[in-house]
N, C-alpha and C. Protein backbone atom coordinates (compact mmCIF):
# COMPACT_ATOMS: atom_id res chain seq x y z
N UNK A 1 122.46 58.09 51.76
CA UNK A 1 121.37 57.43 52.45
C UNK A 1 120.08 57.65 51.65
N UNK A 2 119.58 56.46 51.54
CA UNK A 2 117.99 56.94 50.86
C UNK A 2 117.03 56.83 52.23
N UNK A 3 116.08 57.86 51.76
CA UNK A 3 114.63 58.36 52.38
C UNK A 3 113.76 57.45 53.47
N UNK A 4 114.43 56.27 52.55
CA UNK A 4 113.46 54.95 52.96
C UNK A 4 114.28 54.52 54.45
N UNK A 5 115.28 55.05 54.50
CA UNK A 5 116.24 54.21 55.42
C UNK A 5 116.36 54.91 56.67
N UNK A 6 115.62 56.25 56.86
CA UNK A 6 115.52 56.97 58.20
C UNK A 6 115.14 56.26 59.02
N UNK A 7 113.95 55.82 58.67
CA UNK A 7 112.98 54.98 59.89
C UNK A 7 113.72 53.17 59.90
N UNK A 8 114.23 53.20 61.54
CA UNK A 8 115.15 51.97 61.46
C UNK A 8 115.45 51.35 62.94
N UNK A 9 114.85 50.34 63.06
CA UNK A 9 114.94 49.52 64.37
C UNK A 9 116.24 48.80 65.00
N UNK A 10 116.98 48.11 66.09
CA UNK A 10 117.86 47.28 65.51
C UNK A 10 117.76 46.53 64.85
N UNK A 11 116.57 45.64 64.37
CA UNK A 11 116.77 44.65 63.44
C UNK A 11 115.95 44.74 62.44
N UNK A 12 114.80 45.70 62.54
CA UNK A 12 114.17 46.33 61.18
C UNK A 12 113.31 44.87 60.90
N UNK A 13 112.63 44.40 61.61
CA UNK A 13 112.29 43.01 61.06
C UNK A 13 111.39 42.95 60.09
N UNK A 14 110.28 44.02 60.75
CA UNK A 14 109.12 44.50 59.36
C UNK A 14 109.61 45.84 59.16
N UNK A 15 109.48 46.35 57.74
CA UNK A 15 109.32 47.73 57.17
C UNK A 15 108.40 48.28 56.89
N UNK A 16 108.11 49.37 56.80
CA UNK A 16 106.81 49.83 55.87
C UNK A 16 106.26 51.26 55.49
N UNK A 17 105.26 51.62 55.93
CA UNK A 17 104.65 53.20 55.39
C UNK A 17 103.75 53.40 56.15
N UNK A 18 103.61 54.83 56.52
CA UNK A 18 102.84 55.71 57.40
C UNK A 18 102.03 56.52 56.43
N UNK A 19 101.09 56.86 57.09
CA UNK A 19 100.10 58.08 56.92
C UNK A 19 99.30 58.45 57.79
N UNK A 20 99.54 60.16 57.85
CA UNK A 20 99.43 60.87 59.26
C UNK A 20 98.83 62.15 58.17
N UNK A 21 97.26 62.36 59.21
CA UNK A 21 96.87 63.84 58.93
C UNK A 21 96.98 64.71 60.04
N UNK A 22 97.31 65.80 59.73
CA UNK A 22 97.57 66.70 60.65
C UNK A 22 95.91 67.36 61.17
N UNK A 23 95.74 68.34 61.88
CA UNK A 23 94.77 68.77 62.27
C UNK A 23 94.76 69.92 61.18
N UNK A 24 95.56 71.07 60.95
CA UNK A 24 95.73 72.08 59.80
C UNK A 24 97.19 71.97 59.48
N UNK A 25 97.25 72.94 58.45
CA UNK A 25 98.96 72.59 58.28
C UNK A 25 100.10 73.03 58.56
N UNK A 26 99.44 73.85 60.03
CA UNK A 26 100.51 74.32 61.16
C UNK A 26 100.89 73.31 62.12
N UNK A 27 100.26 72.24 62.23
CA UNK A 27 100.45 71.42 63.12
C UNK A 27 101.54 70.81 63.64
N UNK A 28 102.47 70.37 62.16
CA UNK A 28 103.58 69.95 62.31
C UNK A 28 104.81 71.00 62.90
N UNK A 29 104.32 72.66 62.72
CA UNK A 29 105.05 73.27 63.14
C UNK A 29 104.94 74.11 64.99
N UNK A 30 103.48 73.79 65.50
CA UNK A 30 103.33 73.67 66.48
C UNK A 30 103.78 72.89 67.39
N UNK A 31 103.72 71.41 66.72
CA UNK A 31 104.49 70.07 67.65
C UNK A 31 105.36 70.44 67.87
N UNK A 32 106.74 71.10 66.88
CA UNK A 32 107.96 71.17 67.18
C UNK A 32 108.31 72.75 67.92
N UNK A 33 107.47 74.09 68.17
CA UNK A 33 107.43 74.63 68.92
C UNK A 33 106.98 74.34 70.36
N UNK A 34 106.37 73.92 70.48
CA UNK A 34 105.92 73.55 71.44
C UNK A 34 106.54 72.41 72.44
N UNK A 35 107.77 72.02 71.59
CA UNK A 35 108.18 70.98 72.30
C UNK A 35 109.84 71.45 71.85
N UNK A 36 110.26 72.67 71.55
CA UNK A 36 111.18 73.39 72.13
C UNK A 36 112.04 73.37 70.85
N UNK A 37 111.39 73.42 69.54
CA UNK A 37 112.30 73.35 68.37
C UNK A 37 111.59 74.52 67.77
N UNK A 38 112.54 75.67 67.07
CA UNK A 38 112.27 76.71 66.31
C UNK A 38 112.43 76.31 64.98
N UNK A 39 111.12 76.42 63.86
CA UNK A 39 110.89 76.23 62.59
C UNK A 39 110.67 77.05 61.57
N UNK A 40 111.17 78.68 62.31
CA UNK A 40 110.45 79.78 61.68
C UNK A 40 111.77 79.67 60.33
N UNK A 41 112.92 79.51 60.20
CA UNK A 41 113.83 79.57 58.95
C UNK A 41 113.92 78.18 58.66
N UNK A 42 112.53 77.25 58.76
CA UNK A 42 113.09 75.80 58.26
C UNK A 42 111.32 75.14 57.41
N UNK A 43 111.86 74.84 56.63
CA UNK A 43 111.13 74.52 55.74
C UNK A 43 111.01 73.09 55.99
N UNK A 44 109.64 72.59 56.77
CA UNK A 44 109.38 71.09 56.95
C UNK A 44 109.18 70.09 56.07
N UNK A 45 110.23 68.87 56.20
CA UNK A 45 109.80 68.19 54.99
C UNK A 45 109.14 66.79 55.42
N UNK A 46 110.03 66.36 56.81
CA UNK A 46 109.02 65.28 57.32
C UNK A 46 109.23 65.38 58.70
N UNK A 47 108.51 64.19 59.58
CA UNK A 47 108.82 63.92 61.35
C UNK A 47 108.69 62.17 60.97
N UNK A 48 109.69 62.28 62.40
CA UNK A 48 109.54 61.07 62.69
C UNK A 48 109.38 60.43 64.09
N UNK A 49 108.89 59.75 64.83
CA UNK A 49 108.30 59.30 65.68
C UNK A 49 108.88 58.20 65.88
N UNK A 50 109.67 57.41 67.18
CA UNK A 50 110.08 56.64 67.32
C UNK A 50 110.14 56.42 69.05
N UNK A 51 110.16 54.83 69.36
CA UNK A 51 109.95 54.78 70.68
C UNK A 51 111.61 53.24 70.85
N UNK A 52 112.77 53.83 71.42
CA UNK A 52 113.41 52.74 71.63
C UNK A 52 113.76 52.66 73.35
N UNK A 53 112.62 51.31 73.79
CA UNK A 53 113.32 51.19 75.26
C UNK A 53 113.12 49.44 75.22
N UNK A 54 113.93 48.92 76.03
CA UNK A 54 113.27 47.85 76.30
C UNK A 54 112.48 47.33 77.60
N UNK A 55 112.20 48.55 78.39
CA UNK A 55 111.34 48.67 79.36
C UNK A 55 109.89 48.00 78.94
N UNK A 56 109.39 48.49 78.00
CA UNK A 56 107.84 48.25 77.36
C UNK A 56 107.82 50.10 76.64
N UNK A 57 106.97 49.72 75.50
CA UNK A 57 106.27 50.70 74.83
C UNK A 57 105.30 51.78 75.49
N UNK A 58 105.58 52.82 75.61
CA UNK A 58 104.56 53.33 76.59
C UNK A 58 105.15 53.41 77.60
N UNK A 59 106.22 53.29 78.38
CA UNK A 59 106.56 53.23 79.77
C UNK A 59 106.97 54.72 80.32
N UNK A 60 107.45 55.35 79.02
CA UNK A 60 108.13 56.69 80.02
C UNK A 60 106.87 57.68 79.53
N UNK A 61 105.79 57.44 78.75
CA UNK A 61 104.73 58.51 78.60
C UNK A 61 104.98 59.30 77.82
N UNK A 62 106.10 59.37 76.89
CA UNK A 62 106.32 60.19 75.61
C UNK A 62 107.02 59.51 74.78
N UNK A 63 106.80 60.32 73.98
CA UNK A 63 107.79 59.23 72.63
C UNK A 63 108.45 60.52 71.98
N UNK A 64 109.47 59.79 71.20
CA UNK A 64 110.79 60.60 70.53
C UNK A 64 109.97 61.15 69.01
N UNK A 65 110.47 62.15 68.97
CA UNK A 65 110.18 62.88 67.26
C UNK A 65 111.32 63.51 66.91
N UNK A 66 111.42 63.22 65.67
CA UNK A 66 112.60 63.87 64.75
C UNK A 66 111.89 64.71 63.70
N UNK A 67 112.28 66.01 63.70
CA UNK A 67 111.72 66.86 62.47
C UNK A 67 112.84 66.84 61.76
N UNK A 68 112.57 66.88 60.33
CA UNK A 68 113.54 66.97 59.11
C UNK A 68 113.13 68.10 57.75
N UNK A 69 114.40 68.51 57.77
CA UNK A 69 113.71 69.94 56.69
C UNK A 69 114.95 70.60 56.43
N UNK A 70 114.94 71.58 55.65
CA UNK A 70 116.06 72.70 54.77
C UNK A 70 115.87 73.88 55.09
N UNK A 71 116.86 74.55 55.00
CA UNK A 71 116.80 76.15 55.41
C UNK A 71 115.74 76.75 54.38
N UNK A 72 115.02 77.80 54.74
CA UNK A 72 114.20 78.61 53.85
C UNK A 72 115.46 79.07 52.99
N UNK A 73 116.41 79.90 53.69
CA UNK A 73 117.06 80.46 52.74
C UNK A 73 117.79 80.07 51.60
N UNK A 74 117.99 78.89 51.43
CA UNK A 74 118.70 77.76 50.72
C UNK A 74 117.95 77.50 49.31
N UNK A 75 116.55 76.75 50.26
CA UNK A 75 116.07 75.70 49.83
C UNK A 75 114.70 76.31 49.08
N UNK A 76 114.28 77.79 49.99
CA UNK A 76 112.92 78.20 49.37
C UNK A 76 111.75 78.35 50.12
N UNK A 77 110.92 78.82 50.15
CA UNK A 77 109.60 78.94 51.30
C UNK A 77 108.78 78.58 50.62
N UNK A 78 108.35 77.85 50.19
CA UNK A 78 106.64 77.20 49.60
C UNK A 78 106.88 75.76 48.96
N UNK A 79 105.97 75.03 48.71
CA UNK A 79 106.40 73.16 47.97
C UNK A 79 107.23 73.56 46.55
N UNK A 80 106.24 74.82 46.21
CA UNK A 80 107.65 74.74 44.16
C UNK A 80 108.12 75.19 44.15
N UNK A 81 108.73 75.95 45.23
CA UNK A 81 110.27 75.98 45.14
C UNK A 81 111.15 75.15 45.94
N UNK A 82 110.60 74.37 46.81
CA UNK A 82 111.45 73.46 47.39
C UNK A 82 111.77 71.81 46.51
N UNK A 83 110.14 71.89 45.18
CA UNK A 83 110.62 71.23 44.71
C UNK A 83 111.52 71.05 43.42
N UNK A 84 111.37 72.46 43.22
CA UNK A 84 112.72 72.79 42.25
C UNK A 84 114.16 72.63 43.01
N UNK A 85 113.98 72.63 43.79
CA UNK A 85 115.93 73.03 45.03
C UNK A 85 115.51 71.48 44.63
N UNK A 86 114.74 70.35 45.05
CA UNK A 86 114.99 69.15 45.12
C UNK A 86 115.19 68.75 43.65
N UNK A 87 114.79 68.88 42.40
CA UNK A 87 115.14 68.61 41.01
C UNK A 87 116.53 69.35 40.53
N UNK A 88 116.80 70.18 41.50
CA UNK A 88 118.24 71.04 41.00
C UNK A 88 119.22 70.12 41.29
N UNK A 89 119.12 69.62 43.08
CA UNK A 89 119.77 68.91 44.05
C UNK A 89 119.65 67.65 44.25
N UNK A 90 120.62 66.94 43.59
CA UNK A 90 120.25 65.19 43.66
C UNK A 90 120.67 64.54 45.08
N UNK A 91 121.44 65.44 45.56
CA UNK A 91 122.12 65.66 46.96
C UNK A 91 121.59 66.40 47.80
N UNK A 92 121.03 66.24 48.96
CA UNK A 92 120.94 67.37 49.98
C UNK A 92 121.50 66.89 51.36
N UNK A 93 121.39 68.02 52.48
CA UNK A 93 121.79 67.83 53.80
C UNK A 93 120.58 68.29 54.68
N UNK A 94 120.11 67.33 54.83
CA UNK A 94 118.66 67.86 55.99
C UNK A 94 119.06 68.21 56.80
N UNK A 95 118.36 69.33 57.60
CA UNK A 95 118.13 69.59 58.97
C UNK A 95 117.64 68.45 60.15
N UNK A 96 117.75 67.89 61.10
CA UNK A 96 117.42 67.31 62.03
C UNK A 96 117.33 67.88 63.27
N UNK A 97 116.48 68.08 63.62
CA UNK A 97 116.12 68.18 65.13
C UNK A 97 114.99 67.16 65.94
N UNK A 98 115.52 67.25 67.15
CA UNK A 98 114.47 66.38 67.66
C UNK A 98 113.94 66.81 69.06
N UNK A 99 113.25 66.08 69.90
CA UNK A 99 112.57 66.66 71.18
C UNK A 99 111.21 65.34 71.32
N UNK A 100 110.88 65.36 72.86
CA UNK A 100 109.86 64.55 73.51
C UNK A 100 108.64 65.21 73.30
N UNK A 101 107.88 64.11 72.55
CA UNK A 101 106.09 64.79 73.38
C UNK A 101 105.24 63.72 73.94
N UNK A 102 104.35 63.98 74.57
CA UNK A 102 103.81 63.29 75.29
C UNK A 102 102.39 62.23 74.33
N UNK A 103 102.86 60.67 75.35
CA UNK A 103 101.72 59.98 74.14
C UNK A 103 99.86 60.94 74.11
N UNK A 104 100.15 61.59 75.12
CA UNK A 104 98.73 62.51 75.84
C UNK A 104 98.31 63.38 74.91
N UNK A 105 99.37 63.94 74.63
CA UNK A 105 99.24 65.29 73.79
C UNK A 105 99.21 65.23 71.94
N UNK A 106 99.81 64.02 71.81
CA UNK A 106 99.61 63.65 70.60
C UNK A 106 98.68 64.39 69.98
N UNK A 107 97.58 63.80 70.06
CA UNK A 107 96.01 64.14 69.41
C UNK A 107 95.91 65.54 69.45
N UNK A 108 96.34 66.47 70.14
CA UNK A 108 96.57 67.90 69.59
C UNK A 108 97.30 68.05 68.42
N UNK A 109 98.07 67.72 67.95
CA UNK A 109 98.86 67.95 66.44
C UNK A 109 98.48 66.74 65.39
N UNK A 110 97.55 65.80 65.42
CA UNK A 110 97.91 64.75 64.71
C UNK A 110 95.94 64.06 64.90
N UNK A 111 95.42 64.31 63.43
CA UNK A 111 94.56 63.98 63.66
C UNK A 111 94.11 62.05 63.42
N UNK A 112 94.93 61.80 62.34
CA UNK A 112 94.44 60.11 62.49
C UNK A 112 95.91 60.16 61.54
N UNK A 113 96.15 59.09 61.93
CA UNK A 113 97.26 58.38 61.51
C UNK A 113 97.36 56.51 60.94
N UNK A 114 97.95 55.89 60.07
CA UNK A 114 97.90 54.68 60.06
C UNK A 114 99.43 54.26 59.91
N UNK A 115 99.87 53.18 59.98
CA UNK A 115 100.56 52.56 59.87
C UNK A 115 100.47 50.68 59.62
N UNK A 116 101.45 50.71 58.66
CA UNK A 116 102.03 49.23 57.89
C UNK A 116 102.97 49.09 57.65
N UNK A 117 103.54 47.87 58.00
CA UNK A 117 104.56 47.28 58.41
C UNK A 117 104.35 45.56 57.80
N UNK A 118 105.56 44.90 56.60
CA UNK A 118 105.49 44.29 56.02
C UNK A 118 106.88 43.24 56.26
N UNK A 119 106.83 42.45 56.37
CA UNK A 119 108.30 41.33 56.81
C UNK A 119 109.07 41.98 55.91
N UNK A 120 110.57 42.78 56.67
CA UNK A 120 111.56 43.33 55.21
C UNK A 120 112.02 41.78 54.19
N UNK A 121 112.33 41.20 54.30
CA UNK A 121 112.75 40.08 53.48
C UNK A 121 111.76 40.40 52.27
N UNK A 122 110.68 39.96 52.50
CA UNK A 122 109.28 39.91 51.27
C UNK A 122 108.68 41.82 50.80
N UNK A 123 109.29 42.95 51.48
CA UNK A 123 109.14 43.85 51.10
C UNK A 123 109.16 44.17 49.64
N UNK A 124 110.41 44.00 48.90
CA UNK A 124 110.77 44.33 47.52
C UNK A 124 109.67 43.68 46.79
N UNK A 125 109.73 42.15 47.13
CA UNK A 125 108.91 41.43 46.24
C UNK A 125 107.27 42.15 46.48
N UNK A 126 107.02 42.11 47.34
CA UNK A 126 105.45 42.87 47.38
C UNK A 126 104.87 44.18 46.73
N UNK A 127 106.25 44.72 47.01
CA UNK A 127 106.38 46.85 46.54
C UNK A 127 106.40 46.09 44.94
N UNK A 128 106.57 45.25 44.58
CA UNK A 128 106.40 44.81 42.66
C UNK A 128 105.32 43.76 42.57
N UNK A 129 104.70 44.14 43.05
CA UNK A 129 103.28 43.13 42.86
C UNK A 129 101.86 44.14 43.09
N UNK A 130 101.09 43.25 42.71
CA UNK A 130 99.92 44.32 42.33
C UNK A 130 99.06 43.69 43.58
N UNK A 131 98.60 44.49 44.51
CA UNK A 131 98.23 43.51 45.47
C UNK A 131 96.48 43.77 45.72
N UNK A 132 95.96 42.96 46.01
CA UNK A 132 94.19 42.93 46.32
C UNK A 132 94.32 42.35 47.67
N UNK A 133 92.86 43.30 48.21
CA UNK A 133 93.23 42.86 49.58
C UNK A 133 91.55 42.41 49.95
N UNK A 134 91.81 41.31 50.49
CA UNK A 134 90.14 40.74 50.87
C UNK A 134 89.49 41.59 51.96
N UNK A 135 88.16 41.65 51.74
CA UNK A 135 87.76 42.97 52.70
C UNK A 135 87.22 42.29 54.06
N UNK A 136 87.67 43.64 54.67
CA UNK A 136 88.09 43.33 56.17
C UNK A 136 86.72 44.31 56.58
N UNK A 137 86.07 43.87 57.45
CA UNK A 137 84.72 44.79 58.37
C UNK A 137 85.10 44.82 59.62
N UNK A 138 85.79 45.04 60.31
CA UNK A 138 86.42 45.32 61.48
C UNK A 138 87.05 46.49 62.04
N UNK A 139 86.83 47.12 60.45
CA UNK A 139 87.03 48.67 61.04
C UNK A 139 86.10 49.50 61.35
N UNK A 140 86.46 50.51 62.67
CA UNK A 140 85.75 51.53 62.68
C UNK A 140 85.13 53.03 62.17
């Protein structure tokens, strides 16, 4: 499986890329204490956030997270050595865990976040193009 292929809808209609700052860089390991996952022998490598109902978005007041990561003991406790285990290892087996948090509580672990999402069909072709983007004043 490649990296790209975690995050996946039934029909995946748009794809795309996130970016999420944390508040410090315990955050990501607070979310998942706090919401009933132990991270003290796991070395975080990503989360993921996902909402599947067809009720409506928002309806049950929390949304799904998946943490993903490697044993310390394996893999290493700090980024260079985890990114040596990853240049050693063309193969790995992530850890997965998951657990609910509330859309409320969010903003305690997660200071701004964006997201984009691109029609998958025209993805490839775009990810190879050099793209300019006309400026937009509508942000805050």
């Amino acid at each position: 499986m490649n990296i790209t292929d975690i995050a996946s809808t039934q029909y995946d209609d748009f794809k795309g890329f996130v970016a999420m700052d944390f508040h410090d860089a315990t955050n990501y390991h607070e979310l998942c204490k706090d919401n009933g996952i132990e991270t003290d022998d796991i070395f975080i490598l990503g989360i993921k956030f996902s909402e599947h109902t067809i009720s409506g978005i928002g309806d049950r007041g929390k949304l799904h997270f998946t943490m993903y990561g490697l044993y310390k003991s394996e893999a290493g406790d700090n980024f260079e050595a985890i990114e040596r285990y990853l240049d050693a290892n063309r193969s790995v087996k992530l850890i997965e865990r998951g657990g609910y948090v509330s859309y409320a509580s969010l903003g305690k672990y997660i200071k701004r976040f964006e997201v984009a999402a691109f029609n998958k069909g025209l993805l490839d072709k775009l990810s190879n193009t050099n793209i300019k983007l006309e400026e937009n004043s509508d942000e805050e």
